[in-house]
Structure formats: C-alpha cells, structure tokens
N, C-alpha and C. Protein backbone atom coordinates (compact mmCIF):
# COMPACT_ATOMS: atom_id res chain seq x y z
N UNK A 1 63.87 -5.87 -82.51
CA UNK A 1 63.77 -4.85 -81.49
C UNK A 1 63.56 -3.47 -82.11
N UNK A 2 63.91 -3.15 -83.25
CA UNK A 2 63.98 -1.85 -84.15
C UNK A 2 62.73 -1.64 -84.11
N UNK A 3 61.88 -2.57 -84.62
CA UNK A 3 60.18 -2.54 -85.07
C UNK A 3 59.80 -2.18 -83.87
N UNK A 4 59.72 -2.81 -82.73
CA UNK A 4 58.69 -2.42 -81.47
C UNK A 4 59.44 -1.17 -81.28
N UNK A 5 60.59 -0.41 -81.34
CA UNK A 5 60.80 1.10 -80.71
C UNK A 5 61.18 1.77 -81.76
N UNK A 6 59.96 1.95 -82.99
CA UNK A 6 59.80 2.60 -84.32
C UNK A 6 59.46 4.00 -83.41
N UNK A 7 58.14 3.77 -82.69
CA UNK A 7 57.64 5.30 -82.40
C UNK A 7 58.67 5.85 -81.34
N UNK A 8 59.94 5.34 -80.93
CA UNK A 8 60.71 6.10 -80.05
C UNK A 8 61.81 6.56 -81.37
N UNK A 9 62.10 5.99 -82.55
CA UNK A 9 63.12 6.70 -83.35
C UNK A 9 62.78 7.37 -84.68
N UNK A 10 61.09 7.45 -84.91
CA UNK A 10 60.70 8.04 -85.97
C UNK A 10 59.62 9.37 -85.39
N UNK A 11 59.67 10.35 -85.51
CA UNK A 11 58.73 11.16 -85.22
C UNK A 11 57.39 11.21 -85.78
N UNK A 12 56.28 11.30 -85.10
CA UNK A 12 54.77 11.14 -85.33
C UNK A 12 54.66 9.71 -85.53
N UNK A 13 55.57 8.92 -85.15
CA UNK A 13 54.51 7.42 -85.78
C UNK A 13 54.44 6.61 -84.02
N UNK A 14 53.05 6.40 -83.70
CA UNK A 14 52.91 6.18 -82.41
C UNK A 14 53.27 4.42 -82.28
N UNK A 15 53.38 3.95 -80.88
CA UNK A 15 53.71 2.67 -80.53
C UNK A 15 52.47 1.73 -80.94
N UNK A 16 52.54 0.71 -81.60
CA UNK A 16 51.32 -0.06 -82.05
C UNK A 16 51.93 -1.44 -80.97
N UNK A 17 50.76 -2.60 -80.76
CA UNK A 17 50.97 -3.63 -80.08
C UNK A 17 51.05 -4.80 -81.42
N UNK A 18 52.98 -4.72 -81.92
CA UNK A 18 52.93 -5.91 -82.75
C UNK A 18 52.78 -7.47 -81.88
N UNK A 19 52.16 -7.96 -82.95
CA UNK A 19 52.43 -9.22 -82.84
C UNK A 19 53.34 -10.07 -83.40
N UNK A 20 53.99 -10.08 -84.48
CA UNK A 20 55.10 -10.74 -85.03
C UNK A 20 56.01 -9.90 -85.68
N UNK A 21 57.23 -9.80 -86.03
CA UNK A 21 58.23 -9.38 -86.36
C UNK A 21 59.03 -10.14 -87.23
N UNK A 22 59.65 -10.40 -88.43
CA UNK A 22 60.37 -11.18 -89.15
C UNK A 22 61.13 -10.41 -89.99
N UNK A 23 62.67 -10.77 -89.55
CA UNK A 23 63.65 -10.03 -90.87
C UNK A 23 64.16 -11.26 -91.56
N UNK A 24 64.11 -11.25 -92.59
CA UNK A 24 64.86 -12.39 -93.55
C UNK A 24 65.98 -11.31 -93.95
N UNK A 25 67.50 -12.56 -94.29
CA UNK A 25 68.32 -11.60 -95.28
C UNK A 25 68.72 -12.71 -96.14
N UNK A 26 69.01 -12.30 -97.09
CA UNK A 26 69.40 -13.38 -98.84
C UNK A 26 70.29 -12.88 -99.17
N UNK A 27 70.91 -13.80 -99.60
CA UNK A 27 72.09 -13.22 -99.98
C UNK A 27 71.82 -13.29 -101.98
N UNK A 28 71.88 -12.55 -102.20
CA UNK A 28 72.04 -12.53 -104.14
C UNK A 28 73.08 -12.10 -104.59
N UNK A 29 73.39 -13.69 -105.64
CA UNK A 29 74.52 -13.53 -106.30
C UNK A 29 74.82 -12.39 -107.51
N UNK A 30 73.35 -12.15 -107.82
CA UNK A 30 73.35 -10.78 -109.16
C UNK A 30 73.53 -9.47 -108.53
N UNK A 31 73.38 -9.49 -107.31
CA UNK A 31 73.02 -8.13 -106.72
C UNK A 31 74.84 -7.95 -105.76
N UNK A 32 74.83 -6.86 -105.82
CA UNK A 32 76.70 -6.72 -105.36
C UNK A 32 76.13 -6.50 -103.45
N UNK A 33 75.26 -7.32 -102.96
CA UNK A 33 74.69 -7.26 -101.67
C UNK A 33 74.23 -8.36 -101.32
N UNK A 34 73.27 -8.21 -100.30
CA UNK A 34 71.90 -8.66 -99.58
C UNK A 34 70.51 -8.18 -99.96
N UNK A 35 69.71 -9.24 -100.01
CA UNK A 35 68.36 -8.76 -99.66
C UNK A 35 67.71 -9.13 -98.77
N UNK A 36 66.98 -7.88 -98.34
CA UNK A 36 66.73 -7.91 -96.38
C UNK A 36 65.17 -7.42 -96.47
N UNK A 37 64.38 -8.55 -96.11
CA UNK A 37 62.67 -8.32 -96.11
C UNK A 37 62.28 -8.41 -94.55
N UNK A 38 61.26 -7.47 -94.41
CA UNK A 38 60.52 -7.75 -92.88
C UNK A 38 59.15 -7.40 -93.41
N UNK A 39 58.79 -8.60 -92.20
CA UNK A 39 57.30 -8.47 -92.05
C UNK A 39 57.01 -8.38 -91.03
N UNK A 40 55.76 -7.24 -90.70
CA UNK A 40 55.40 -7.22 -88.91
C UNK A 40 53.86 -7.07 -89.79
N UNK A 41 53.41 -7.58 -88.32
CA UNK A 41 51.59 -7.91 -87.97
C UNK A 41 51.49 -7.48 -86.52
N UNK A 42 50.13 -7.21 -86.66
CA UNK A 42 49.63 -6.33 -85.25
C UNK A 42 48.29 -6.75 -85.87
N UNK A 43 47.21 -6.86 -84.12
CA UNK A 43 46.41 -7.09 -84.36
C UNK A 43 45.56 -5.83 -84.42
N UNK A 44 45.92 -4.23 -84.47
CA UNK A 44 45.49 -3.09 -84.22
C UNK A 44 45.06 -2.67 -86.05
N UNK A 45 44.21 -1.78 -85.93
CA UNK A 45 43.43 -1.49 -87.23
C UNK A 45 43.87 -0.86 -87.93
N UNK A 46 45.76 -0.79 -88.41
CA UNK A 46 46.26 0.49 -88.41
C UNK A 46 47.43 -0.33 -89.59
N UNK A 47 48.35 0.25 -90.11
CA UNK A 47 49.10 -0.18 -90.91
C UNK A 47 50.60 -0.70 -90.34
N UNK A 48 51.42 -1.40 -90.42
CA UNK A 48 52.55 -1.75 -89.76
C UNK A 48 54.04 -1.21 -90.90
N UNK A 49 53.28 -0.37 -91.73
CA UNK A 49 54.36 -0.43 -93.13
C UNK A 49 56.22 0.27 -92.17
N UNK A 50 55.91 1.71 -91.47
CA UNK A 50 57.25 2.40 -90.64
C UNK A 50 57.77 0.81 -89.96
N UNK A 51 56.97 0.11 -89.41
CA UNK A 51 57.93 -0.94 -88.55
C UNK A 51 58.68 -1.84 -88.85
N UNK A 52 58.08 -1.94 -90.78
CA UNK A 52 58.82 -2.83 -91.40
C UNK A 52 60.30 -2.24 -91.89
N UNK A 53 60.09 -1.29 -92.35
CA UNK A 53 60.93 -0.14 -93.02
C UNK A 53 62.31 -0.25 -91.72
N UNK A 54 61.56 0.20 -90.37
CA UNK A 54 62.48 0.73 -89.54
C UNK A 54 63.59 -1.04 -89.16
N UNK A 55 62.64 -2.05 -89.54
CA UNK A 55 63.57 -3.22 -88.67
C UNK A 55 64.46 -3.55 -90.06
N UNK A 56 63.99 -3.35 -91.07
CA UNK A 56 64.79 -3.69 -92.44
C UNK A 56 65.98 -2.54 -92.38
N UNK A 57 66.01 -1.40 -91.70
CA UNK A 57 67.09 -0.31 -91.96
C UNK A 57 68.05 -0.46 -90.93
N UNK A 58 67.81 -0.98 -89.85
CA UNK A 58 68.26 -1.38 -88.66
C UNK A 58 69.07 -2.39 -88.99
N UNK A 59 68.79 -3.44 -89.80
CA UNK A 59 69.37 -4.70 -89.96
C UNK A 59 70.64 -4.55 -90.98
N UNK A 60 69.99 -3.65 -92.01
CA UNK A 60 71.00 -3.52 -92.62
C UNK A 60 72.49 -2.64 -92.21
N UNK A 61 72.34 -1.60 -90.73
CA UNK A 61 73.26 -1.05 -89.98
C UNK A 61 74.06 -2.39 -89.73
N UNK A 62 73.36 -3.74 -89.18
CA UNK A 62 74.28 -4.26 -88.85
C UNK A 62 74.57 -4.99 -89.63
N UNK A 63 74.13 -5.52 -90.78
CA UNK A 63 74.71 -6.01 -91.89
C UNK A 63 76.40 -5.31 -92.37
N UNK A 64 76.35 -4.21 -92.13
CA UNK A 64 78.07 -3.33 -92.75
C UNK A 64 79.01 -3.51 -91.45
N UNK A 65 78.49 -4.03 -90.40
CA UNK A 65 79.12 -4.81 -89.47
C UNK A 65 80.35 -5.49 -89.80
C-alpha cells in the first residue's frame, strides 16, 4: 500500500499506474537485522525506483513493531 500512495507522502513524485508490488524480508544471520527488498513494475515509461524505496521504508516501520 506504501508504493501506490508514494506521490501522496513524497513531494514532486507523481501517482504512476503500478502493476505489481513485492516486499520480501530475510532474515540474516551475519547482519544484526533483516533484509527487506521491493520490487514494483508499471507499465508507464517512467521509472518505479521512489515506490520501491517508499514500500521498503514503510515495511521496515513495521518491522520495529
């Protein structure tokens, strides 16, 4: 949900029509954490990089949950 309402919580980055959304989280034993990857796709001519960023930062809010 973070990814589709990027352009309502980041300024200048407008609403794109994604098509997929994916957060993975891993857990690593070397790392004193998680690792938390997203991937979003849109079929629009434009880059999806803020939507990944925004659902990976989101996740990790609720990761300290």
């Amino acid at each position: 949900m973070a990814a589709k309402r990027t352009s309502e919580l980041i300024p200048l980055c407008h609403p794109l029509p994604l098509t997929q959304v994916d957060v993975q989280l891993a857990y690593d034993e070397s790392l004193p954490g998680v690792t938390l990857t997203a991937t979003a796709r849109t079929t629009g001519r434009t880059g999806v990089e803020m939507e990944a960023m925004t659902a990976v930062a989101v996740a990790a809010l609720r990761c300290t949950t």
